[in-house]
C-alpha atoms as a PDB file:
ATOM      1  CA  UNK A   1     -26.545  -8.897   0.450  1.00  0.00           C
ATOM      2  CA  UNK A   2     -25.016 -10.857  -2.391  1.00  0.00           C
ATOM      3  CA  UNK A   3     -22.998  -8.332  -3.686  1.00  0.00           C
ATOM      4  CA  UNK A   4     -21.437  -7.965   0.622  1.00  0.00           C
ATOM      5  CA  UNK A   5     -20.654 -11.760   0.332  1.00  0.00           C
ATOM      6  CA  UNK A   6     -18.294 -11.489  -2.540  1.00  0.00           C
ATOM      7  CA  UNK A   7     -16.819  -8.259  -1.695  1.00  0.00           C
ATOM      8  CA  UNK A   8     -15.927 -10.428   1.428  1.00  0.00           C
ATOM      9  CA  UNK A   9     -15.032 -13.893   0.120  1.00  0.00           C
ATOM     10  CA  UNK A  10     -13.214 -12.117  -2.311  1.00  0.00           C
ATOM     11  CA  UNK A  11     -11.202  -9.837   0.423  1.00  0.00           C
ATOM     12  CA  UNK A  12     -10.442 -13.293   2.385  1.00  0.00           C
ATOM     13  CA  UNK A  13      -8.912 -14.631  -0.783  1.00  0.00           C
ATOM     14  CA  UNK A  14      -6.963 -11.425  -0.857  1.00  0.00           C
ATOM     15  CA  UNK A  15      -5.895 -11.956   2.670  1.00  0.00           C
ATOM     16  CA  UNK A  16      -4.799 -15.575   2.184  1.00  0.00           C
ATOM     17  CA  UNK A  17      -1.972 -14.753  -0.247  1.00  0.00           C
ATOM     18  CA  UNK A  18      -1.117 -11.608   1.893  1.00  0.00           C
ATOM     19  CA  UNK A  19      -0.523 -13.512   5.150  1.00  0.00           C
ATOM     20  CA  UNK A  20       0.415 -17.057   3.609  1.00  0.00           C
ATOM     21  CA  UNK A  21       3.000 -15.728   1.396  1.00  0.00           C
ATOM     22  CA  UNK A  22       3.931 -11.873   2.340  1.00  0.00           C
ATOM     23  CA  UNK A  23       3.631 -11.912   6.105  1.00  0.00           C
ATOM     24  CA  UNK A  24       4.623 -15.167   6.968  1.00  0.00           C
ATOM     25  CA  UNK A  25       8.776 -14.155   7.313  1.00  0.00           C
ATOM     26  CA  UNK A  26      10.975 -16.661   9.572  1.00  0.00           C
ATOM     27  CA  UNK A  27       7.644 -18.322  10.411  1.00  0.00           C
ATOM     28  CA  UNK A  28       7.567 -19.807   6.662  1.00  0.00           C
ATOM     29  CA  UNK A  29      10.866 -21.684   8.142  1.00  0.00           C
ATOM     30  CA  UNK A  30      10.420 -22.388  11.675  1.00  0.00           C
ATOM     31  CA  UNK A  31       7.208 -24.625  10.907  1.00  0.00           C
ATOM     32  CA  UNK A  32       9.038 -26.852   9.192  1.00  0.00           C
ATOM     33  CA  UNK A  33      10.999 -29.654  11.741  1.00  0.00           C
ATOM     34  CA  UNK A  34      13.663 -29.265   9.192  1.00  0.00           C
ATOM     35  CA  UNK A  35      14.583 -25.653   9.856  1.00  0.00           C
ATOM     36  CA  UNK A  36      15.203 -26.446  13.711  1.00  0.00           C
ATOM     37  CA  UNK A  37      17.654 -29.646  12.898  1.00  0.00           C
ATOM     38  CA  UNK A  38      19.587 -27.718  10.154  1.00  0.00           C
ATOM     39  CA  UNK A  39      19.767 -24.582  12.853  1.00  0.00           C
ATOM     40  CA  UNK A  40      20.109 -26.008  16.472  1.00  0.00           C
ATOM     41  CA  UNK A  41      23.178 -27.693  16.934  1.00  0.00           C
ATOM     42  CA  UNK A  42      22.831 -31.665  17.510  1.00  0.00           C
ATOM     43  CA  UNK A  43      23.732 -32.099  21.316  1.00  0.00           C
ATOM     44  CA  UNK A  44      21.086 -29.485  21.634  1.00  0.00           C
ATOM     45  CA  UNK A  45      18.227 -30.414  19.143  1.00  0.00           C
ATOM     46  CA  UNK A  46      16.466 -32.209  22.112  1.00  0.00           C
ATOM     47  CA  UNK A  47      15.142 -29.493  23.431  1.00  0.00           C
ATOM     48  CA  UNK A  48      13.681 -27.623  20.686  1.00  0.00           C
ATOM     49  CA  UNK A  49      12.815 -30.993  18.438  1.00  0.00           C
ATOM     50  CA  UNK A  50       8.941 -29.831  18.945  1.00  0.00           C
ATOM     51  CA  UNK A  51       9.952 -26.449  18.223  1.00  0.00           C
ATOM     52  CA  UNK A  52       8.230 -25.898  15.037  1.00  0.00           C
ATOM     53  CA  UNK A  53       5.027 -26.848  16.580  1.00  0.00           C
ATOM     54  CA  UNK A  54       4.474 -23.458  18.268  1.00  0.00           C
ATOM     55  CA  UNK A  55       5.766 -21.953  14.953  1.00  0.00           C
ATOM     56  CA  UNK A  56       2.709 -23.972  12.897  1.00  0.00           C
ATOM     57  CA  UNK A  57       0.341 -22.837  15.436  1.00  0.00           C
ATOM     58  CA  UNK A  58       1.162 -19.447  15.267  1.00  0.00           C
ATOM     59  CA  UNK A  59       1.382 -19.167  11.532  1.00  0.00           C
ATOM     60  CA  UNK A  60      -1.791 -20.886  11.642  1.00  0.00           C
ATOM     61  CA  UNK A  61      -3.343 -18.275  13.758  1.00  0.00           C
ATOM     62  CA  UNK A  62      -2.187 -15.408  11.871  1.00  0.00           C
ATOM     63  CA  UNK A  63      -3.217 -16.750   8.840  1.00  0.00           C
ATOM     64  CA  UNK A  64      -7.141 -17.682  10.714  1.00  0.00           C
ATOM     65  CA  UNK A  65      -7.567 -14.338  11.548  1.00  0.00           C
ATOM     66  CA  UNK A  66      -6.039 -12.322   8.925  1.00  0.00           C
ATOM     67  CA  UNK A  67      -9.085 -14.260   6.489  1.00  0.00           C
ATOM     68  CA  UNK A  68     -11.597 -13.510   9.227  1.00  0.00           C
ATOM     69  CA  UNK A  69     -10.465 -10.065   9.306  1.00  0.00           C
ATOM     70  CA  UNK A  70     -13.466  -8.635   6.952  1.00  0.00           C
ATOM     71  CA  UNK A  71     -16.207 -10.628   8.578  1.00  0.00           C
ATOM     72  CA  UNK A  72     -14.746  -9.290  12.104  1.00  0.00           C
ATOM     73  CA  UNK A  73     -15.610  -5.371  10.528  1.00  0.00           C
ATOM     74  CA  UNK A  74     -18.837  -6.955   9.301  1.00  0.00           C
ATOM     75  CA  UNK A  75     -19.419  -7.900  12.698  1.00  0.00           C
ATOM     76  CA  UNK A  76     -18.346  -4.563  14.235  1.00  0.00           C
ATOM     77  CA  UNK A  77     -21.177  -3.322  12.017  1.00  0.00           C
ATOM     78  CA  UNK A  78     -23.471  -5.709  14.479  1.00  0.00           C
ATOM     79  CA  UNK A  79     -24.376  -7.687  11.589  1.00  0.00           C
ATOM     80  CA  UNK A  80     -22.765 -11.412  13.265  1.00  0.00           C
ATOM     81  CA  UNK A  81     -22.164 -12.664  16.584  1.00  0.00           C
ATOM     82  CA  UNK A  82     -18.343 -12.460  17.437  1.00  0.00           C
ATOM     83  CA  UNK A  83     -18.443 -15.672  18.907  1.00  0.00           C
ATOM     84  CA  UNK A  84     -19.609 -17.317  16.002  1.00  0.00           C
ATOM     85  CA  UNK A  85     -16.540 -15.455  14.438  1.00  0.00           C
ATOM     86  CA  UNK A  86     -14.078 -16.725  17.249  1.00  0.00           C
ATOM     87  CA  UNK A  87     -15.090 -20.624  17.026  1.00  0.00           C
ATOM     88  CA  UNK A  88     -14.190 -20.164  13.119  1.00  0.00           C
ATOM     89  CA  UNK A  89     -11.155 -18.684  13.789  1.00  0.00           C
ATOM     90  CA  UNK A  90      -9.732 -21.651  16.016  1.00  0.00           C
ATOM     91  CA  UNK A  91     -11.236 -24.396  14.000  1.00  0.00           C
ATOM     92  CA  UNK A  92      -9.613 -22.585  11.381  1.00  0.00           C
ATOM     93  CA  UNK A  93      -6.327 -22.940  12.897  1.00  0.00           C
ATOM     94  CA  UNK A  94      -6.555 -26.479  13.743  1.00  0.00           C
ATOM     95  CA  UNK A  95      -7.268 -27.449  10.365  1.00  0.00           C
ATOM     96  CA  UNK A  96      -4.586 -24.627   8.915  1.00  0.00           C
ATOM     97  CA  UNK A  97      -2.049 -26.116  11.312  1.00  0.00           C
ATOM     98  CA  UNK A  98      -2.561 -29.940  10.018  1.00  0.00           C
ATOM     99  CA  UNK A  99      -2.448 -29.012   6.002  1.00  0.00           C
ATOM    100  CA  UNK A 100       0.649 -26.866   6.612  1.00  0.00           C
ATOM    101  CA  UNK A 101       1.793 -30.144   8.798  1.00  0.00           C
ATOM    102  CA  UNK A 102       1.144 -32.470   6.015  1.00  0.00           C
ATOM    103  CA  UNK A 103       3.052 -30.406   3.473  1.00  0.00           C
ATOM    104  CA  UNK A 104       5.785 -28.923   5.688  1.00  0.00           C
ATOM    105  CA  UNK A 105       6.782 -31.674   7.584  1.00  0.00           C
ATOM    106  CA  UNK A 106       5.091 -34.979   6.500  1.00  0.00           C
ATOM    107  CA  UNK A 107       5.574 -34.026   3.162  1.00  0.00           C
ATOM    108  CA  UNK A 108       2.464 -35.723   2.183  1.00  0.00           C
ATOM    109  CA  UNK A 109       0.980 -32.865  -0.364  1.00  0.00           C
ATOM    110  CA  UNK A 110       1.712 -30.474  -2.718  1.00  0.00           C
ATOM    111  CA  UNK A 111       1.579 -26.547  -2.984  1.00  0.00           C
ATOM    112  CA  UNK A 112      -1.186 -26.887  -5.418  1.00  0.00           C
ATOM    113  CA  UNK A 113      -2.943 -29.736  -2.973  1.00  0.00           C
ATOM    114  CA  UNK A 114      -1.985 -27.167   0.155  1.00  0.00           C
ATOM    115  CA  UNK A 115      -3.450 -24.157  -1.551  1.00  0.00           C
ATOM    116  CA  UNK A 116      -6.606 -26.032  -3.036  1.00  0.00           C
ATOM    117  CA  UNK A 117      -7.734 -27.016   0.794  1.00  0.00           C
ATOM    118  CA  UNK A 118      -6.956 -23.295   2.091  1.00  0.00           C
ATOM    119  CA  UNK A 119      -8.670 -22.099  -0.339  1.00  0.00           C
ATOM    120  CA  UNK A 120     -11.722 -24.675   0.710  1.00  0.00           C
ATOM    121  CA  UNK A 121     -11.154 -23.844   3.754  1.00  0.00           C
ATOM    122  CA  UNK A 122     -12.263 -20.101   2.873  1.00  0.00           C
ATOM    123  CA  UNK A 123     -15.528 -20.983   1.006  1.00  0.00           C
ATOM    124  CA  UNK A 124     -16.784 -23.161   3.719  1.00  0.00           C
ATOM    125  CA  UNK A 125     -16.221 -20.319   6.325  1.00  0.00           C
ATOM    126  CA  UNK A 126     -17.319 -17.710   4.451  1.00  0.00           C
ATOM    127  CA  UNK A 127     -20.528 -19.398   3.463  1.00  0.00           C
ATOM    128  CA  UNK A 128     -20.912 -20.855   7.075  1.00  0.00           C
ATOM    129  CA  UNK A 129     -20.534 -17.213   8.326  1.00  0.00           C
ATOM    130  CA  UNK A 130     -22.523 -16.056   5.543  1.00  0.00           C
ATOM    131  CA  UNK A 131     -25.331 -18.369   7.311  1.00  0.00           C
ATOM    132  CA  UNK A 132     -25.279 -16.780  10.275  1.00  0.00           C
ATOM    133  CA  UNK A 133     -25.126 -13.237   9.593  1.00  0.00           C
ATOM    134  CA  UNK A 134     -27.828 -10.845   9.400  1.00  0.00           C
END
């Protein structure tokens, strides 16, 4: 069983840097407030000002279940509830959503600060997970 938890852990790592830095595309932009004032013309920035909202969530998303993605197989494999699997994935995206907040748009951390709490973000769950599994 140890040997299954690092294969995983290690294969979320893997999936962090895939989806936070290969597959993010225009969504790397559009979370950040900044993006939609330099884009949307002023006497029409009203409407979109909470724009980049929708774009935080949904990079925030992706980026949830792209590191879940090996313990959903694991799961297929009836070896974890799926529920278990989909609570981690949204509480994952709440919390993604406010680091990626505090760095895109508050400015408040760094990269290094960002990545270090993702990264923390992927031991707890995987350990959590690893708790409940089989």
């Amino acid at each position: 069983m140890k040997s299954k938890i690092v294969i995983i852990l290690i294969s979320m790592i893997f999936l962090h840097i895939v989806d936070d830095y290969y597959f993010q595309g225009v969504l790397a932009k559009m979370k950040q407030r900044q993006w939609w004032k330099d884009n949307i013309p002023d006497d029409k920035f009203q409407k979109y000002k909470y724009d980049y909202i929708v774009a935080l969530i949904e990079h925030a998303f992706s980026w949830s279940f792209m590191i879940h993605f090996p313990w959903i197989v694991y799961s297929l494999l009836g070896n974890l509830n799926q529920i278990i699997i989909l609570i981690s994935i949204v509480v994952n995206t709440i919390i993604h959503a406010i680091i990626d907040n505090e760095k895109a748009n508050k400015y408040s951390i760094n990269l290094v600060i960002d990545q270090s709490f993702h990264l923390l973000q992927i031991l707890i769950s995987c350990f959590i997970l690893f708790g409940f599994s089989k």
